[in-house]
Protein backbone atom coordinates (compact mmCIF):
# COMPACT_ATOMS: atom_id res chain seq x y z
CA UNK A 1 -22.94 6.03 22.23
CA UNK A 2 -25.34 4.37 19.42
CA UNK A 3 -24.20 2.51 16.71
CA UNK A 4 -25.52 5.05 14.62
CA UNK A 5 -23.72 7.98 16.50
CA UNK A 6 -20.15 5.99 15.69
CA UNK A 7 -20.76 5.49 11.99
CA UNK A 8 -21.65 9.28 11.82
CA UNK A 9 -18.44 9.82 14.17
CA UNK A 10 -15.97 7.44 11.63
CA UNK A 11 -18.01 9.48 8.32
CA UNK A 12 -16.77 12.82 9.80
CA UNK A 13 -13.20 11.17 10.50
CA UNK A 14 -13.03 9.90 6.83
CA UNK A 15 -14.21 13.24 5.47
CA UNK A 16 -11.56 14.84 7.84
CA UNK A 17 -8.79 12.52 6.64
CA UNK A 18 -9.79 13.18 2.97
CA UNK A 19 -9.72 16.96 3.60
CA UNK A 20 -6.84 17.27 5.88
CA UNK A 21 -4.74 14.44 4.83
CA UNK A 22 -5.01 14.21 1.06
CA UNK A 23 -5.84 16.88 -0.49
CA UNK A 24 -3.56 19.56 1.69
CA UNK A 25 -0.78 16.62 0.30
CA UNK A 26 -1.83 17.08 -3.37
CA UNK A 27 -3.95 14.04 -3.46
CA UNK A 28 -6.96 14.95 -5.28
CA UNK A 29 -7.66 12.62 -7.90
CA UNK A 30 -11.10 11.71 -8.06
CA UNK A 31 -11.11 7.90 -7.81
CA UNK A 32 -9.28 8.29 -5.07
CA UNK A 33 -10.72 10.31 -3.00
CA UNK A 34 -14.01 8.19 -4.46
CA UNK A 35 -12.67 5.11 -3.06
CA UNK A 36 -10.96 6.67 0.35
CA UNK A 37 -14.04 8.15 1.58
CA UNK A 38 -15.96 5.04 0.77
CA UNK A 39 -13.82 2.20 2.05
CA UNK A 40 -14.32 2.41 6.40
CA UNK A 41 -10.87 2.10 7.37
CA UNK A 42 -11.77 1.04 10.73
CA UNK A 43 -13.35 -1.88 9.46
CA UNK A 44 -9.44 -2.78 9.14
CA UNK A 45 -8.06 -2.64 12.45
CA UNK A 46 -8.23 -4.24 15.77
CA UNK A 47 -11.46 -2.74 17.79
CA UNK A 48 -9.49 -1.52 20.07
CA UNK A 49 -7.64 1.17 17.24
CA UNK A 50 -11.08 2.00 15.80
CA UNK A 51 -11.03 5.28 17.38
CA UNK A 52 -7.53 5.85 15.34
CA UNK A 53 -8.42 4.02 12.06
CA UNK A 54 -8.17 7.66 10.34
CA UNK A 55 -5.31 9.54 12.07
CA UNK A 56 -1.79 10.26 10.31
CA UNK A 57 0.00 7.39 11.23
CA UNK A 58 0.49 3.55 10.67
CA UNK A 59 -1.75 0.55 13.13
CA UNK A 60 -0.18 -2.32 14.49
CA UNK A 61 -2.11 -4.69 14.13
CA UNK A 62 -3.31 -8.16 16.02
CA UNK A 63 -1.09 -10.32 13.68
CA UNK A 64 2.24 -8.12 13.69
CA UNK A 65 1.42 -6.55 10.29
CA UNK A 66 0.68 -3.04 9.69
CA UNK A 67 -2.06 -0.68 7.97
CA UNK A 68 -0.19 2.04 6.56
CA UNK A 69 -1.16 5.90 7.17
CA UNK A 70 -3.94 7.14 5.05
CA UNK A 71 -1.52 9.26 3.25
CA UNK A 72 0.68 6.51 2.26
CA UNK A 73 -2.06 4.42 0.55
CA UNK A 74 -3.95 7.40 -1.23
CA UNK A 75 -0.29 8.37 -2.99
CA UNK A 76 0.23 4.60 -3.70
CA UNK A 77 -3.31 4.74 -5.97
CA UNK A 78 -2.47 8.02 -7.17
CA UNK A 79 1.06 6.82 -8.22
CA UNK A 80 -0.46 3.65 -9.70
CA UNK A 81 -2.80 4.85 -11.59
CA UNK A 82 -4.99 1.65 -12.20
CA UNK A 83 -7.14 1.09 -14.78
CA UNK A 84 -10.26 -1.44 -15.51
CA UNK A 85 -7.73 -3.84 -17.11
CA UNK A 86 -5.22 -4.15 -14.70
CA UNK A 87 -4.44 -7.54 -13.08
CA UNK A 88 -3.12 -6.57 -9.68
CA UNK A 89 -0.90 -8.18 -6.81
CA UNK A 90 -0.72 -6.77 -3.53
CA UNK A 91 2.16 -7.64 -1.60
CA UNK A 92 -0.57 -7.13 1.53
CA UNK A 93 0.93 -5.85 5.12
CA UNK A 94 -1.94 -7.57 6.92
CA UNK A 95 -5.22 -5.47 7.00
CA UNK A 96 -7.13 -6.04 3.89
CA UNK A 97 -7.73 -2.54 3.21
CA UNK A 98 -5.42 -1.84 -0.09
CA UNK A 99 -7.60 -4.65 -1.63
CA UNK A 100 -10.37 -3.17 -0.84
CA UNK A 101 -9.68 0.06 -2.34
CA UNK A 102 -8.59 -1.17 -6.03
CA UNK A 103 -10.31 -4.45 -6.28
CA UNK A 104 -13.51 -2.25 -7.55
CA UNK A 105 -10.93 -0.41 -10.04
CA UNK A 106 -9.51 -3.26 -11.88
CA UNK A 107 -9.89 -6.55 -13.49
CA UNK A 108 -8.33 -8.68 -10.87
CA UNK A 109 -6.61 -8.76 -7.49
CA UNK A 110 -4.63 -11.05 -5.95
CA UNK A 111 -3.07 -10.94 -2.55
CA UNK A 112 -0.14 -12.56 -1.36
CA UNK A 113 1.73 -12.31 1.86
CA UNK A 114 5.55 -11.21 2.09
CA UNK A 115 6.88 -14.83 2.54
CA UNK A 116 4.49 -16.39 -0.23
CA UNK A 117 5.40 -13.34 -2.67
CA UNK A 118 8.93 -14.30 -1.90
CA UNK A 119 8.90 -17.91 -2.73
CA UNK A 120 6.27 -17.80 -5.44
CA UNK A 121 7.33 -19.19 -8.81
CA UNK A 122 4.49 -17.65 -11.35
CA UNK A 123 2.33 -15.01 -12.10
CA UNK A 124 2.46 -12.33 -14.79
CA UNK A 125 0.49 -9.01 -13.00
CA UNK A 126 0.30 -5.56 -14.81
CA UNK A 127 0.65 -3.65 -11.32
CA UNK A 128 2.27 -4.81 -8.12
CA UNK A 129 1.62 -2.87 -5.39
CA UNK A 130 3.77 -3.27 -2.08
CA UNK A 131 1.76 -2.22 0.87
CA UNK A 132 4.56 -1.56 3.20
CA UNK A 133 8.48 -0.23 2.67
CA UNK A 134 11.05 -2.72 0.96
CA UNK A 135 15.10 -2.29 1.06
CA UNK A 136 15.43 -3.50 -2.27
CA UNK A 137 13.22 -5.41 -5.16
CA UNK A 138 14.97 -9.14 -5.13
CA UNK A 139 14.67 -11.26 -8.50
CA UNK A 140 11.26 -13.36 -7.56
CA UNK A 141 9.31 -10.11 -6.99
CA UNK A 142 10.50 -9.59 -10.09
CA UNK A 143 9.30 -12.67 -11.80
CA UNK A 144 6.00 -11.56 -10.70
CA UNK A 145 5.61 -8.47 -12.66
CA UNK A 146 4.72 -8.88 -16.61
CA UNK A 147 6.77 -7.07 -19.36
CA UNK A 148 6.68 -3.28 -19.10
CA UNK A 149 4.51 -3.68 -16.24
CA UNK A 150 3.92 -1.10 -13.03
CA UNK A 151 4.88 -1.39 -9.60
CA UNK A 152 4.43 1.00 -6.33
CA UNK A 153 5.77 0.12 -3.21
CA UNK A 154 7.39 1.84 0.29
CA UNK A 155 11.36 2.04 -0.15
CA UNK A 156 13.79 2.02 3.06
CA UNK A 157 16.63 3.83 1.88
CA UNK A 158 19.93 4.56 4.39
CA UNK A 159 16.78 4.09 6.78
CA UNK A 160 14.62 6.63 5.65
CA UNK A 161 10.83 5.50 3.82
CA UNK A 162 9.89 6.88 0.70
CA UNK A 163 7.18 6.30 -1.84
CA UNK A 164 8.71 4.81 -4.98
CA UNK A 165 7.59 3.59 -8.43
CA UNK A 166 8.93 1.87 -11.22
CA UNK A 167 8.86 -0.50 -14.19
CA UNK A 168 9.82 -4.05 -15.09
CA UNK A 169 13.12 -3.17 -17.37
CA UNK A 170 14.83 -6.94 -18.95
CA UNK A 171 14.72 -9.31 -15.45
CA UNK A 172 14.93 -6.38 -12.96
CA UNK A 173 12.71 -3.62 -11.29
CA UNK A 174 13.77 -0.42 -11.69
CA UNK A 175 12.65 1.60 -9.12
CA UNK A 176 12.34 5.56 -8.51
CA UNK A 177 12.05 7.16 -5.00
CA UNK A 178 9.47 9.76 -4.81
CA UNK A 179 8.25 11.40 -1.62
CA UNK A 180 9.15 10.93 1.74
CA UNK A 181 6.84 9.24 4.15
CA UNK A 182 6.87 7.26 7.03
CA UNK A 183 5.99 3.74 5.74
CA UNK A 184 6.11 0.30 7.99
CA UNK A 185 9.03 -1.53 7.36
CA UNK A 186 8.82 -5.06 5.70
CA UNK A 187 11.99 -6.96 7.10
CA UNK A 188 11.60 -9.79 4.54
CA UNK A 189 12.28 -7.88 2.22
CA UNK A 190 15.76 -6.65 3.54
CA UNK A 191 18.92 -6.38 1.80
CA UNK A 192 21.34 -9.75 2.88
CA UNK A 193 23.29 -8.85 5.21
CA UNK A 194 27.45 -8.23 3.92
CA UNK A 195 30.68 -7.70 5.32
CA UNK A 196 31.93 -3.92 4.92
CA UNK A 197 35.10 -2.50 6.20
């Protein structure tokens, strides 16, 4: 197979993903299906999952981290919403590709791993987005998000993922739980464990 043979072969799996995937979902908002059908998704994963890169379900990939399921990321931006002046943080599960898909859309983009998001003291963004499924948004996320600002993540509730959205309210996210997905799980950002009886 030629080099050119496989890009036409990953075009026809993006288109498919777009069609089949998205907009059979209700996902049909132009910028981003724009950015979906322009960003190669199998520029994202290990070599070896190329041949996957656009199929309904989450990668492993080489570092332990995850790229979510097409369906997962193109409700995230639909959810979100971002415009030209948004400064973003992505809460990044390990492939790059979120980034890729907004950093054209918005002012800036910053990406921080789980731990580093976590421990980070600063940082005042207009749109966090969380690019894998949380139990529960803990006070330094928090921190991170500016006044009245916008955040879209995964949400593990009584183990089941959904999409979820909310809004910096006083100190605290408030988050809403939308639709259900499957979503990979972060584990950092797990509820501490408690005694029940």
């Amino acid at each position: 197979m030629t080099t050119t043979t496989a890009r036409h072969d990953y075009a026809a799996a993006r288109k498919a993903m777009l069609d089949s995937q998205l907009r059979t979902s209700g996902i049909n908002e132009a910028f981003v299906l724009e950015r979906m059908g322009t960003v190669p998704r199998e520029e994202f994963v290990p070599e070896n999952a190329r041949g996957t890169a656009y199929m309904d379900r989450a990668i492993r990939l080489a570092d332990g981290g995850y790229l979510p399921a097409p369906l997962f990321h193109g409700a995230m931006l639909s959810e979100a919403r971002p415009v030209a002046s948004d400064s973003v943080l992505i809460i990044e599960g390990g492939s790059g590709y979120l980034a890729a898909l907004i950093e054209p859309l918005v002012s800036s983009v910053k990406t921080l791993s789980p731990a580093e998001a976590l421990e980070a003291k600063k940082g005042k963004y207009s749109l966090v987005l969380v690019d894998g499924a949380i139990e529960h948004a803990p006070a330094s996320l928090a921190k991170l998000v500016e006044a009245d600002g916008r955040i879209v993540t995964g949400l593990v509730e009584r183990g089941v993922t959904r999409l979820a959205t909310g809004r910096k309210s006083g100190k605290s996210l408030v988050l809403l739980p939308l639709a259900e997905m499957g979503i990979p799980r972060m584990g950092e950002f797990d509820k501490p464990a408690s005694w029940s009886f």
